[in-house]
PDB file of N, CA and C in Angstrom:
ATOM      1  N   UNK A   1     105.671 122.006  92.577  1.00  0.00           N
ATOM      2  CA  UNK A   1     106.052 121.696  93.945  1.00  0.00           C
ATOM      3  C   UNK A   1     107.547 121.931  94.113  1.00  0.00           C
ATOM      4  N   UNK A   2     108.537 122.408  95.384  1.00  0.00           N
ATOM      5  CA  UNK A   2     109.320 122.375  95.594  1.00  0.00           C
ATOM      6  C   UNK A   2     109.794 121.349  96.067  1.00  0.00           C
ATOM      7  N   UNK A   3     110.461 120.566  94.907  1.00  0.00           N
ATOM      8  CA  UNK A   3     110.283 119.108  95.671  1.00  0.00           C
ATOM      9  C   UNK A   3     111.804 118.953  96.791  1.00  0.00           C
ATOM     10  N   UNK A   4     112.779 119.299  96.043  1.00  0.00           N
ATOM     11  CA  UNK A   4     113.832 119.651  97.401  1.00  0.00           C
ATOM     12  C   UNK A   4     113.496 119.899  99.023  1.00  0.00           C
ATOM     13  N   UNK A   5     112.515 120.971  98.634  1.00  0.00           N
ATOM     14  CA  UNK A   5     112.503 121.489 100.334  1.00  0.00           C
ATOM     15  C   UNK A   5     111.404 120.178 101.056  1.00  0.00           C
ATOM     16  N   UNK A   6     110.321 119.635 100.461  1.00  0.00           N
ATOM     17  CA  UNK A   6     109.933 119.185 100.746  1.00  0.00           C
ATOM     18  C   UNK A   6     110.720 117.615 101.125  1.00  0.00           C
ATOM     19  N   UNK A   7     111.478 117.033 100.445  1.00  0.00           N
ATOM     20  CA  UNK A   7     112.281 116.177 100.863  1.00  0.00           C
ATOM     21  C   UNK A   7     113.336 116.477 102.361  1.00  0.00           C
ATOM     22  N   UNK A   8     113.523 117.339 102.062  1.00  0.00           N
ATOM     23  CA  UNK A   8     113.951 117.953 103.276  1.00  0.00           C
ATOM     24  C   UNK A   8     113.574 117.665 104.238  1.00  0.00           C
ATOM     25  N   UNK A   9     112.603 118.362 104.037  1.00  0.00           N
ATOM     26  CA  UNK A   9     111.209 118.278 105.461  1.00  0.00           C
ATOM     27  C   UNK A   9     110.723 116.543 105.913  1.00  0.00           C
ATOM     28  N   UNK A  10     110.412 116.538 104.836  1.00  0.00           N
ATOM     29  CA  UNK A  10     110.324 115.049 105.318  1.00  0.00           C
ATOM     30  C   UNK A  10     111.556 113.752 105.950  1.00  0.00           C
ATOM     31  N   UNK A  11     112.878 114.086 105.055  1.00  0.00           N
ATOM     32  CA  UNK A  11     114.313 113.646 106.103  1.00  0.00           C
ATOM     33  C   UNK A  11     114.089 113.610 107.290  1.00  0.00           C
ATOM     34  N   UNK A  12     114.003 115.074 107.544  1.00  0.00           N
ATOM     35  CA  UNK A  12     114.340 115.542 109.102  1.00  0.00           C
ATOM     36  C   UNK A  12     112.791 114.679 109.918  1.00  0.00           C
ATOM     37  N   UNK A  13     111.520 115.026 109.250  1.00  0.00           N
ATOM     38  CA  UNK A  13     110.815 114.232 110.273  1.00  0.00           C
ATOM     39  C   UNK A  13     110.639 112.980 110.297  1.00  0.00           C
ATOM     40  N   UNK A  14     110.775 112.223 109.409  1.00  0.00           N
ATOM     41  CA  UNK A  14     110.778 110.619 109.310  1.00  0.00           C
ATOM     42  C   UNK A  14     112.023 110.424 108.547  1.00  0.00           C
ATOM     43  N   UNK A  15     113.220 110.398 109.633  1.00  0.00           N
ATOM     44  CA  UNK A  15     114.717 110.063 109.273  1.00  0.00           C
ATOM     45  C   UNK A  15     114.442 108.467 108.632  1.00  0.00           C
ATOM     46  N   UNK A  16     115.482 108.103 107.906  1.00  0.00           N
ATOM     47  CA  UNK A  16     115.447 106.461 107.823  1.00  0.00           C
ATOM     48  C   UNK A  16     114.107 105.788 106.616  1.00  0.00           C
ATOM     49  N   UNK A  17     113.322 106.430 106.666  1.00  0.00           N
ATOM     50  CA  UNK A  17     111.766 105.989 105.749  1.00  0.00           C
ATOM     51  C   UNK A  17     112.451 106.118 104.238  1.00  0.00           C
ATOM     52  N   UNK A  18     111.334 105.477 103.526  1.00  0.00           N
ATOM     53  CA  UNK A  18     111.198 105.581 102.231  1.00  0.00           C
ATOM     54  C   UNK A  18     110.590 106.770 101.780  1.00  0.00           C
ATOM     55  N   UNK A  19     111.095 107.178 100.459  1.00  0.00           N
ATOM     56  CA  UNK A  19     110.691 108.362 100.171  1.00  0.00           C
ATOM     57  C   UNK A  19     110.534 107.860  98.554  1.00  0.00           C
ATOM     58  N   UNK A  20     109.471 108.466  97.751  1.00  0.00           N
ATOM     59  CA  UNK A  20     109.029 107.466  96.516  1.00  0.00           C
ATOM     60  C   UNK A  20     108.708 109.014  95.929  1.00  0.00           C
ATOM     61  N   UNK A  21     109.043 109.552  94.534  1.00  0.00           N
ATOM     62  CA  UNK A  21     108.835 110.652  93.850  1.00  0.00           C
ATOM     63  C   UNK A  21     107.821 109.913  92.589  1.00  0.00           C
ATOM     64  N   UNK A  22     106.632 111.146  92.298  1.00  0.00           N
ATOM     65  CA  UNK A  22     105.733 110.172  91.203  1.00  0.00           C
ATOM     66  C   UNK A  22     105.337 111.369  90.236  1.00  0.00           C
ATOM     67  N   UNK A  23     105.889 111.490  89.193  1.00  0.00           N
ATOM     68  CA  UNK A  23     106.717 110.995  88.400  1.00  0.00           C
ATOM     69  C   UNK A  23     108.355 110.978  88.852  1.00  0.00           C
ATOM     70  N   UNK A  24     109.269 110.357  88.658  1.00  0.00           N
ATOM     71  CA  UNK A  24     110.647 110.414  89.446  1.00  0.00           C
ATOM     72  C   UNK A  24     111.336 111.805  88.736  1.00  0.00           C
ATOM     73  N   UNK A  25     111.065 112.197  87.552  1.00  0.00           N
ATOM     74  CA  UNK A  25     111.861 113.255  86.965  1.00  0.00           C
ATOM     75  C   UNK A  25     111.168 114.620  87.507  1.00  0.00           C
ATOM     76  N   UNK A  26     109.727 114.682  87.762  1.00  0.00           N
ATOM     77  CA  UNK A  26     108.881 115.606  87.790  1.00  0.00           C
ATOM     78  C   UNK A  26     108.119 115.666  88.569  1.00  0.00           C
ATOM     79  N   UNK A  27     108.089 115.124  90.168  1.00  0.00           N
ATOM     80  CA  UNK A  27     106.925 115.000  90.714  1.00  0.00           C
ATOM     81  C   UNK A  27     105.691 115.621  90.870  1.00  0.00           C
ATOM     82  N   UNK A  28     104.588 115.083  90.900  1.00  0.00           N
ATOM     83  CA  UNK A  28     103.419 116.071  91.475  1.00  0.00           C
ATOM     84  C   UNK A  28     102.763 115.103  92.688  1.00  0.00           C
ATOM     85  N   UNK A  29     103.794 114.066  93.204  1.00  0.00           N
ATOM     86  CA  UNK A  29     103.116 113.452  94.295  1.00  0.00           C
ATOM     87  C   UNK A  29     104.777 112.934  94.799  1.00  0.00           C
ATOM     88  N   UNK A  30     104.510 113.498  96.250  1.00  0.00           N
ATOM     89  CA  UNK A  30     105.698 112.823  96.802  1.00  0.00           C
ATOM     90  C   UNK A  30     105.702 111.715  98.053  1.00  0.00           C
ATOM     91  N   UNK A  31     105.901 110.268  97.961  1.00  0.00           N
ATOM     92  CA  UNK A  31     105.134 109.482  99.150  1.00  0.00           C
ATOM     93  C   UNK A  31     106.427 109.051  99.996  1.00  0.00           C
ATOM     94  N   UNK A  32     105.831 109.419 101.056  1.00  0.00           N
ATOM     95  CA  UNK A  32     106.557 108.743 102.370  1.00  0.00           C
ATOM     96  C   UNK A  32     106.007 107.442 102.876  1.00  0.00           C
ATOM     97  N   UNK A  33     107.152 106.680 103.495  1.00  0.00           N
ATOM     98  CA  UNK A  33     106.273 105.069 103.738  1.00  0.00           C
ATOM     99  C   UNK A  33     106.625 105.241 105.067  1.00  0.00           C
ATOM    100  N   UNK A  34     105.390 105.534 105.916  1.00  0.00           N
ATOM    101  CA  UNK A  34     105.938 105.563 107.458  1.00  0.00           C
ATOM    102  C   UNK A  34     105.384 103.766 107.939  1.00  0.00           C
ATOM    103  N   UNK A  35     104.336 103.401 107.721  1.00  0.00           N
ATOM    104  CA  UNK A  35     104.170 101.890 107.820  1.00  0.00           C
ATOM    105  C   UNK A  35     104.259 101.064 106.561  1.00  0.00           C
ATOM    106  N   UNK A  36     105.085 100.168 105.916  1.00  0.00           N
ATOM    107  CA  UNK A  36     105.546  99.628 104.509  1.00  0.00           C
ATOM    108  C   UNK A  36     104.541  98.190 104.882  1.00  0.00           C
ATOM    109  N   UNK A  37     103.938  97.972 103.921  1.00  0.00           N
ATOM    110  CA  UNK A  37     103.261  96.375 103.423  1.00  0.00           C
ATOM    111  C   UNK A  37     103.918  95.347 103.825  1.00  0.00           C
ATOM    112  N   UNK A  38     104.937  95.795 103.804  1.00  0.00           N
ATOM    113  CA  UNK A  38     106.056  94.510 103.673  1.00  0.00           C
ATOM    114  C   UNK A  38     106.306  93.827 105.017  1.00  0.00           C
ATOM    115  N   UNK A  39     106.275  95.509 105.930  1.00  0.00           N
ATOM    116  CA  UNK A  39     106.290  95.197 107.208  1.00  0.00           C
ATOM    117  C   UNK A  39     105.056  94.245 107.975  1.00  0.00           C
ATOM    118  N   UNK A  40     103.927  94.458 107.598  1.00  0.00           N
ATOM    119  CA  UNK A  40     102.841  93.899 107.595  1.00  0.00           C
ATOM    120  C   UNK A  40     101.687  94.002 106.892  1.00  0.00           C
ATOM    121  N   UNK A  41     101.400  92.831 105.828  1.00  0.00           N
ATOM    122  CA  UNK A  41     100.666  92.856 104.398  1.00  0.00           C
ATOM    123  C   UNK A  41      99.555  93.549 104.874  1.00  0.00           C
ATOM    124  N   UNK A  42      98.715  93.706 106.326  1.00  0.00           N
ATOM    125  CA  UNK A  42      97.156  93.558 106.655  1.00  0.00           C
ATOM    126  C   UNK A  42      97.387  95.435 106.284  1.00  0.00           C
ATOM    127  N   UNK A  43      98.135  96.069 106.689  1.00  0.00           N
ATOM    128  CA  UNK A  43      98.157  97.365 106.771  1.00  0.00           C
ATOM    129  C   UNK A  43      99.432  98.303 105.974  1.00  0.00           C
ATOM    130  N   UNK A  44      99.491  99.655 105.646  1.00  0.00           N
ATOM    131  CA  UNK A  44     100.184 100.093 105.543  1.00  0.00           C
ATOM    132  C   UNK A  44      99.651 101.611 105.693  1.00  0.00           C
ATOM    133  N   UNK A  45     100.413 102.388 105.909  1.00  0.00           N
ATOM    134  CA  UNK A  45     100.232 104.255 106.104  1.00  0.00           C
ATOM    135  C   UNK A  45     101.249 104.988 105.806  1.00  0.00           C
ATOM    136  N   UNK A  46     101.287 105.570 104.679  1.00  0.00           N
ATOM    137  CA  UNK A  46     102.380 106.653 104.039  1.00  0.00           C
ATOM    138  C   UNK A  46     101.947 108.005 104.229  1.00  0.00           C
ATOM    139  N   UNK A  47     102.664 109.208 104.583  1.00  0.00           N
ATOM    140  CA  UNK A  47     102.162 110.455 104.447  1.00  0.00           C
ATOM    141  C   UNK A  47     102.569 110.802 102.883  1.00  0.00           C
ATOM    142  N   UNK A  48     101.750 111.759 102.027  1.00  0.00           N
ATOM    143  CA  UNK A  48     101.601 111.715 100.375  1.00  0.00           C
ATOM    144  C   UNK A  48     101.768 113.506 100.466  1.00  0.00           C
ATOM    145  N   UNK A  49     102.640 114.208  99.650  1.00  0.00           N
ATOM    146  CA  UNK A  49     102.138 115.515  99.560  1.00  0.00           C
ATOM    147  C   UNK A  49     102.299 115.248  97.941  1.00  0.00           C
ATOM    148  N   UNK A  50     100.719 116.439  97.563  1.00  0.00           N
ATOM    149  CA  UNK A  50     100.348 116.056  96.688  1.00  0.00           C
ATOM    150  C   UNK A  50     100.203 117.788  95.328  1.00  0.00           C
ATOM    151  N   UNK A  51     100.374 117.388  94.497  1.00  0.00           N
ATOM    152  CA  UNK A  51      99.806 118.473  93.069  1.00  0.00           C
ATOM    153  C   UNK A  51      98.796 117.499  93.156  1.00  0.00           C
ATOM    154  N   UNK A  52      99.231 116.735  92.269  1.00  0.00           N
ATOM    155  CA  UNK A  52      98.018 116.176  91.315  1.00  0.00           C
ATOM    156  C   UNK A  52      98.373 114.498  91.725  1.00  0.00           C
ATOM    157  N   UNK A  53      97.835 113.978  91.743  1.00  0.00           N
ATOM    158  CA  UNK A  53      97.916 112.686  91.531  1.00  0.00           C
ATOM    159  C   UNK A  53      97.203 111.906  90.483  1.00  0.00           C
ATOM    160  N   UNK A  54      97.860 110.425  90.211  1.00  0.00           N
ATOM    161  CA  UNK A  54      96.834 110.122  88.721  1.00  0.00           C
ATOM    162  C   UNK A  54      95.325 109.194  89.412  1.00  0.00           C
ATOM    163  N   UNK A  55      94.748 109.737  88.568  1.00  0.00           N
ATOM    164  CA  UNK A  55      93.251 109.069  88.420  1.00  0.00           C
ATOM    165  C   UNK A  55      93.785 107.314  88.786  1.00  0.00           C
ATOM    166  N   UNK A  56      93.045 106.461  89.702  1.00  0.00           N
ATOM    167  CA  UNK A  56      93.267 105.160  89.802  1.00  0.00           C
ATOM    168  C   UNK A  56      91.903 104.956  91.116  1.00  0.00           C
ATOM    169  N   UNK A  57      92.320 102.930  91.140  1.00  0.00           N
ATOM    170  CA  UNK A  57      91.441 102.439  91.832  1.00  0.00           C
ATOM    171  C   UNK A  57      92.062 101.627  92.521  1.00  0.00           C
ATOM    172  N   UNK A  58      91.555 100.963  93.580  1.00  0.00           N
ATOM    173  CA  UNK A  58      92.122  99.631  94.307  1.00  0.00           C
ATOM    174  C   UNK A  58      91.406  98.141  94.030  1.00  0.00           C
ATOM    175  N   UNK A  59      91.707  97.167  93.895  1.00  0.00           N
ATOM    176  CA  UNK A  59      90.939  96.554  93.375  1.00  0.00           C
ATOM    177  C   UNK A  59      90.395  95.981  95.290  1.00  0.00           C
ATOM    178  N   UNK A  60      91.119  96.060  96.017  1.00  0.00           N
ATOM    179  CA  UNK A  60      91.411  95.237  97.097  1.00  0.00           C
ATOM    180  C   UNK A  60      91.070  96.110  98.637  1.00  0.00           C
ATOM    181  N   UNK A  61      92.361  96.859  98.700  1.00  0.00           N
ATOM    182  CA  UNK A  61      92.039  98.014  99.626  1.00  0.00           C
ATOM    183  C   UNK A  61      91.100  99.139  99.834  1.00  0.00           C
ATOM    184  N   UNK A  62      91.012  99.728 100.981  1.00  0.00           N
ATOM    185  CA  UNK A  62      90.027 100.293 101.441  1.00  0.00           C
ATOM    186  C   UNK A  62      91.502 101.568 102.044  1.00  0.00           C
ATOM    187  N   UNK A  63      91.116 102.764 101.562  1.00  0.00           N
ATOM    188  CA  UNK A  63      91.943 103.627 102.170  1.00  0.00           C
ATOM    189  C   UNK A  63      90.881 105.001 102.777  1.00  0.00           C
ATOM    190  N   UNK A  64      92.063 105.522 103.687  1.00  0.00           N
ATOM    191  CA  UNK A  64      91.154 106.294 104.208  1.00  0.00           C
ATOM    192  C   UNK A  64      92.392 107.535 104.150  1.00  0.00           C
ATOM    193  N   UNK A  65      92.008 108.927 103.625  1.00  0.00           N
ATOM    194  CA  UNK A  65      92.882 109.924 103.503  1.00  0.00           C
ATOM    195  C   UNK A  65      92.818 111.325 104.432  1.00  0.00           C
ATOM    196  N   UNK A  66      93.823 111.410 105.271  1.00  0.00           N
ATOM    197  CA  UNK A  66      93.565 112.305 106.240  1.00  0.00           C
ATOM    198  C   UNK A  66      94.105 113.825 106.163  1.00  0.00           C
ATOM    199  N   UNK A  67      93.856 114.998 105.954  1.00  0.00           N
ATOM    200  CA  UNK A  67      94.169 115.879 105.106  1.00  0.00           C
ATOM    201  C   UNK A  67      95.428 116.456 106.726  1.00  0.00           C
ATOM    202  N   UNK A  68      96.701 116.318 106.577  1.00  0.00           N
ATOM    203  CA  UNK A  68      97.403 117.192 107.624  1.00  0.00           C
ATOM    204  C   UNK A  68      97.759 118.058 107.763  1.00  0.00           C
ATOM    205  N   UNK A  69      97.865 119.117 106.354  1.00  0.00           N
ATOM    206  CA  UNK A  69      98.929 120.450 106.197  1.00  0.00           C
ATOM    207  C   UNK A  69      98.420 121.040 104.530  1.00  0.00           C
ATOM    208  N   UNK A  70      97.068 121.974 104.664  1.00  0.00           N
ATOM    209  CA  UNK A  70      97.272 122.405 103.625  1.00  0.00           C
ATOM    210  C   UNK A  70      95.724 122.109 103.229  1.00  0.00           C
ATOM    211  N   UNK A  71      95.165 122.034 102.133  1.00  0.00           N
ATOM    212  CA  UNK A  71      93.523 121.930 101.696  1.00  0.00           C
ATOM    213  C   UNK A  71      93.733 120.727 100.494  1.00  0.00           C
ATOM    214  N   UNK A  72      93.365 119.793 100.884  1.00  0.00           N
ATOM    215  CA  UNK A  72      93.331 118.471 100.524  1.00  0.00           C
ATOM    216  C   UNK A  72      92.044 118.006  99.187  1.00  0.00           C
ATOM    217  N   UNK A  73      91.685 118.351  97.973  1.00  0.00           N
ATOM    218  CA  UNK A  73      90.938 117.985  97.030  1.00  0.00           C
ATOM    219  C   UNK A  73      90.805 116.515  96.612  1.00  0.00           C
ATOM    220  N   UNK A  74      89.792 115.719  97.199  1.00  0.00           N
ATOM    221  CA  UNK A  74      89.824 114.459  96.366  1.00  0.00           C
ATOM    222  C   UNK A  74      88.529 114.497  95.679  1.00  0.00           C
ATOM    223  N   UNK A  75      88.772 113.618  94.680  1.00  0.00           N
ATOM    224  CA  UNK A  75      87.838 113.388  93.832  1.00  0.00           C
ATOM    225  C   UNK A  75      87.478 111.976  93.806  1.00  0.00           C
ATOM    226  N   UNK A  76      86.624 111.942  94.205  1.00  0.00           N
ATOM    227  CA  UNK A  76      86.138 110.066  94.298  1.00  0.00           C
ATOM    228  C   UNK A  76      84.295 109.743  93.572  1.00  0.00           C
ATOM    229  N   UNK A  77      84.797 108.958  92.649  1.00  0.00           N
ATOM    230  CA  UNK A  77      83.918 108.206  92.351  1.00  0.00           C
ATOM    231  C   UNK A  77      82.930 109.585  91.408  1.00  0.00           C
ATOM    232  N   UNK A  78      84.004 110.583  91.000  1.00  0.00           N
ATOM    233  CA  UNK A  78      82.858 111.742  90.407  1.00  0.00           C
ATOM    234  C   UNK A  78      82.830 112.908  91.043  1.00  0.00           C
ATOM    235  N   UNK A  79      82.972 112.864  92.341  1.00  0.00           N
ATOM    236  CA  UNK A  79      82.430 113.822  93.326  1.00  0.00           C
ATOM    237  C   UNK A  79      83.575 114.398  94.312  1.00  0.00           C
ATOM    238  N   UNK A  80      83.259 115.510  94.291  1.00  0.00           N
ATOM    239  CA  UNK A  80      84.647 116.759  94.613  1.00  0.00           C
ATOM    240  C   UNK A  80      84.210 116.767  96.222  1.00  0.00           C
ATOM    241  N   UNK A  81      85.658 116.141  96.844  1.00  0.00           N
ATOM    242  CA  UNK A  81      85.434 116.253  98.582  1.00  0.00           C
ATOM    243  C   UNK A  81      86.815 117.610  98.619  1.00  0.00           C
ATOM    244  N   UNK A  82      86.504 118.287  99.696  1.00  0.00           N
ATOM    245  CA  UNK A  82      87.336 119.339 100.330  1.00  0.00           C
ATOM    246  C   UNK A  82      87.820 118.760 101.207  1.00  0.00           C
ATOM    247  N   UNK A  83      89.359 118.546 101.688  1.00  0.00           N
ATOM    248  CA  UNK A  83      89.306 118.135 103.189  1.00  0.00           C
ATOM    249  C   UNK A  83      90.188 119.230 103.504  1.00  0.00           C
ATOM    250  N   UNK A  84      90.016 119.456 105.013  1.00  0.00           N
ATOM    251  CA  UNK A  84      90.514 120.503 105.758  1.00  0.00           C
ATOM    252  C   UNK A  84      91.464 119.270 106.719  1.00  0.00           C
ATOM    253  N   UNK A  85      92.429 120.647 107.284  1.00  0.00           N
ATOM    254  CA  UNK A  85      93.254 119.439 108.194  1.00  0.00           C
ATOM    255  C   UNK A  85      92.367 118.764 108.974  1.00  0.00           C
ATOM    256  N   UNK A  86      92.334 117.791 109.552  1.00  0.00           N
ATOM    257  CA  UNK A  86      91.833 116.932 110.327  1.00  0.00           C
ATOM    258  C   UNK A  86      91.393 116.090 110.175  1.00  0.00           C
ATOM    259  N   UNK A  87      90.728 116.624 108.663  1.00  0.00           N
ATOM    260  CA  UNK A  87      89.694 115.707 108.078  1.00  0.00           C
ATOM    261  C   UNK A  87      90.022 114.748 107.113  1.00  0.00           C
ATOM    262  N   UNK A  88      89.214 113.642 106.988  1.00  0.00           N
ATOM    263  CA  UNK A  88      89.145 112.309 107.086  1.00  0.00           C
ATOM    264  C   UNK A  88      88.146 111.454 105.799  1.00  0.00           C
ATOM    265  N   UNK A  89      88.468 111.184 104.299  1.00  0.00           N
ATOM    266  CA  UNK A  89      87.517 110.512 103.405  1.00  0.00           C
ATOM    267  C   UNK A  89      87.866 109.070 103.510  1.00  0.00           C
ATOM    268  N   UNK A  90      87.163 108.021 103.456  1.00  0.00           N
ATOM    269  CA  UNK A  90      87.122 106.484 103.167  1.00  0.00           C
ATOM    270  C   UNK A  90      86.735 106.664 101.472  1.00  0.00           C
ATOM    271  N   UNK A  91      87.546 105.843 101.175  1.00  0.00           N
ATOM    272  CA  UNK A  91      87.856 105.515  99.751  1.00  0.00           C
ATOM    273  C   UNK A  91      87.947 104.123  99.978  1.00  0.00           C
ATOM    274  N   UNK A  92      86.477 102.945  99.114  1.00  0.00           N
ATOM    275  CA  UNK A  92      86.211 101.723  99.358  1.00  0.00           C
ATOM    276  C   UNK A  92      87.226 101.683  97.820  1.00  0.00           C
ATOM    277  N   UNK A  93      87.285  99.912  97.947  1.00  0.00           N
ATOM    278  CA  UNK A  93      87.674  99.394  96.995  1.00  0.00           C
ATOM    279  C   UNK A  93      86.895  99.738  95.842  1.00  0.00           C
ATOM    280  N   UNK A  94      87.429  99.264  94.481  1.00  0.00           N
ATOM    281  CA  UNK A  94      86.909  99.604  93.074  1.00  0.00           C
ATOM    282  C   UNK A  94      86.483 101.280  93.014  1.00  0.00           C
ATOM    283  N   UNK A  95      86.774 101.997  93.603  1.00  0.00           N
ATOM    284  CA  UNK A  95      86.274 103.231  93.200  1.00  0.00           C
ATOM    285  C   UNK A  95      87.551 104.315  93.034  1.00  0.00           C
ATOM    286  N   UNK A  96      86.892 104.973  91.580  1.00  0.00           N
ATOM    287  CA  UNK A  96      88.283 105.659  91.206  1.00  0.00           C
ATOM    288  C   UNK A  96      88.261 106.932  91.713  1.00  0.00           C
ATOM    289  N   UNK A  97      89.634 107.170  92.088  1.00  0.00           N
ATOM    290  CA  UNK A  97      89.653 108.866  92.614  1.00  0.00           C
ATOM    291  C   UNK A  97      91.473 109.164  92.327  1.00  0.00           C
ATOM    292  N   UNK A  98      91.066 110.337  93.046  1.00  0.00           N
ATOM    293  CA  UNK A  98      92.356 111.303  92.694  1.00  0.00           C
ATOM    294  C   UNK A  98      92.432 112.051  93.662  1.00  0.00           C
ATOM    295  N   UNK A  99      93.720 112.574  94.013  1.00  0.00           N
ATOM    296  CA  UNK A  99      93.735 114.235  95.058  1.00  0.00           C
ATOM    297  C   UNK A  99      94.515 115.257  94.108  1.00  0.00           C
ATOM    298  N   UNK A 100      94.405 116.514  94.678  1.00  0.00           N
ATOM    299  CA  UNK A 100      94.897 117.806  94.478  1.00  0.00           C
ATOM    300  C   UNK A 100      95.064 118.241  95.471  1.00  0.00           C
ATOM    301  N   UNK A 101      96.226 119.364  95.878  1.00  0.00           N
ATOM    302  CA  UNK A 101      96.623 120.349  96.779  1.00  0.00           C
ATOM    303  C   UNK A 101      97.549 120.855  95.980  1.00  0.00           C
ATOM    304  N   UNK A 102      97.793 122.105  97.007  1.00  0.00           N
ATOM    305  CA  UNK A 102      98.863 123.151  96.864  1.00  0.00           C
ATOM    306  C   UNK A 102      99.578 122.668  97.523  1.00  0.00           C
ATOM    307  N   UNK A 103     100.698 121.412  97.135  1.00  0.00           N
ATOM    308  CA  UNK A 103     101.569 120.873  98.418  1.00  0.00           C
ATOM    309  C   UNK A 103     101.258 120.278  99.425  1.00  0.00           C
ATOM    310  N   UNK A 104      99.635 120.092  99.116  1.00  0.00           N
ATOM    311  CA  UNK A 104      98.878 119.391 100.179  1.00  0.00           C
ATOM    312  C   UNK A 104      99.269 118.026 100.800  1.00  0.00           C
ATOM    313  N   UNK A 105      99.755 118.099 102.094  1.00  0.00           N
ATOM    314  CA  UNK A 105     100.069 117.262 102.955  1.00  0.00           C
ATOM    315  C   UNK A 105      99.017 115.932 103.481  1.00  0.00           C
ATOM    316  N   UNK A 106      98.918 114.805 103.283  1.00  0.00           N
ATOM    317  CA  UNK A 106      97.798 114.110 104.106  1.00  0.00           C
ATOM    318  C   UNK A 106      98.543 112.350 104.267  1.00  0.00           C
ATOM    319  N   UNK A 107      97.884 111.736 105.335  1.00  0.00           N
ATOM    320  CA  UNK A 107      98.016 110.128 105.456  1.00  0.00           C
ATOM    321  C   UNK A 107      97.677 109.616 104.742  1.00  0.00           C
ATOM    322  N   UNK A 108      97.838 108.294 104.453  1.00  0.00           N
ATOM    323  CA  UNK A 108      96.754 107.397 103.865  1.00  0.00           C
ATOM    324  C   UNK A 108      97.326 106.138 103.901  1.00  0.00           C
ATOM    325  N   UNK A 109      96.120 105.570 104.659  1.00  0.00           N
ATOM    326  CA  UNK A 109      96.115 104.191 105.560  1.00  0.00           C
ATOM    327  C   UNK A 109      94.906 103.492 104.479  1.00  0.00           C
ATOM    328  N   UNK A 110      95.949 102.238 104.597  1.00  0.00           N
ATOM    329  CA  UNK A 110      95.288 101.007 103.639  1.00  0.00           C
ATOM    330  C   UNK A 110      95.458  99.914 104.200  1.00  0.00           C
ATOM    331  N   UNK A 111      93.956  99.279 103.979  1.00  0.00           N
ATOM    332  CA  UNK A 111      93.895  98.240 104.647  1.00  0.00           C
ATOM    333  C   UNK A 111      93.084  97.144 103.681  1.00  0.00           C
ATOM    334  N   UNK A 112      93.865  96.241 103.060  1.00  0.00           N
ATOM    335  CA  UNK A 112      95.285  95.768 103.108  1.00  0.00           C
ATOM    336  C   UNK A 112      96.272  96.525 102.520  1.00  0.00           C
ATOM    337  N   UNK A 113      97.188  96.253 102.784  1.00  0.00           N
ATOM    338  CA  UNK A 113      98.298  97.470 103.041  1.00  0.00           C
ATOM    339  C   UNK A 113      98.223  97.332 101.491  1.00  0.00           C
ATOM    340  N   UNK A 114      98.814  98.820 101.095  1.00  0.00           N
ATOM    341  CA  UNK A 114      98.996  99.036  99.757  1.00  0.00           C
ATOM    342  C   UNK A 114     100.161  98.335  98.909  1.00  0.00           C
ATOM    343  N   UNK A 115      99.954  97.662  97.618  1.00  0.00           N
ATOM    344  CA  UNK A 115     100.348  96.993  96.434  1.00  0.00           C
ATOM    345  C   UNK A 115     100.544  97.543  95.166  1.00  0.00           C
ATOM    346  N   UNK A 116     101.680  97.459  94.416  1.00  0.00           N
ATOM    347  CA  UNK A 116     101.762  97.684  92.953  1.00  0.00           C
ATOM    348  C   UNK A 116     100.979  97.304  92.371  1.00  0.00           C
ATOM    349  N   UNK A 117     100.393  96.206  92.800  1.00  0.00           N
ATOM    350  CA  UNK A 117      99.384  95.355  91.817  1.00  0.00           C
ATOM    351  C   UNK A 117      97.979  95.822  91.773  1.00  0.00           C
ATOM    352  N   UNK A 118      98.035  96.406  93.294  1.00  0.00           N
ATOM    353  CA  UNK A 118      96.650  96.688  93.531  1.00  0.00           C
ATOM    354  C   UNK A 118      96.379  98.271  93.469  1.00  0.00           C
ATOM    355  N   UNK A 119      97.399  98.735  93.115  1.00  0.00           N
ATOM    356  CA  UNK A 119      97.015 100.277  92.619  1.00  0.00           C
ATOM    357  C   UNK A 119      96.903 100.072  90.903  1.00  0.00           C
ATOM    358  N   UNK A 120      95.818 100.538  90.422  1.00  0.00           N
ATOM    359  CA  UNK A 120      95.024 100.530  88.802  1.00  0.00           C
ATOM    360  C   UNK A 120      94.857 101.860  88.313  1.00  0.00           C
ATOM    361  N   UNK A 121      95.763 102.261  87.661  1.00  0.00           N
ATOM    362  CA  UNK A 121      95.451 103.248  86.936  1.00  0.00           C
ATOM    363  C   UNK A 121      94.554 103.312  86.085  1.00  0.00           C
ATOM    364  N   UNK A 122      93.979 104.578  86.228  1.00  0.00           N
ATOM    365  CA  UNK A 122      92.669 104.614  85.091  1.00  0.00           C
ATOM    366  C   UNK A 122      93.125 105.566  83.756  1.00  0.00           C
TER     367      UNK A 122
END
């Protein structure tokens, strides 16, 4: 990923936000916090551009991932979803998944808002 330009990009459209690199030396997932937990525990919504992300679960939340810019690969629970822009997977609690893109751009709204605690790596 070009993670520069993409920081970039994201500055200019959500001035002021959090910006979270995963791994910090190497990313292959870069998260924006456009609604933060903190702000209100019930919810939260970050835009994520993604390589790879790691395999994990929620023990708690219910997210739903909206593909915005690019061809969006998740893998949930085993099973290979495609999302195209627009499109839209629910990811229940306890079930493990992952995404892939080429820089793939998407939302993802959690409800209850997303937690350190409550993201589980597998």
């Amino acid at each position: 990923m070009n993670t520069q330009r993409i920081i970039k990009q994201i500055k200019k459209g959500y001035p002021g936000k959090k910006v979270i690199l995963d791994p910090p030396e190497n990313p292959t997932e870069i998260i924006c916090e456009l609604e933060s937990t903190s702000d209100h525990p019930e919810k939260s919504i970050a835009l994520a551009i993604v390589g790879k992300s790691k395999s994990h679960f929620h023990k708690k939340s219910t997210e739903i991932y909206e593909a915005v810019k690019g061809i969006l690969t998740v893998y949930k629970d085993g099973k290979k979803y495609i999302l195209k822009e627009g499109e839209k997977l629910t990811i229940e609690p306890n079930v493990v998944h992952y995404a892939e893109g080429n820089e793939a751009w998407f939302l993802t709204y959690s409800e209850p808002g997303w937690t350190f605690e409550d993201h589980i790596l597998v």
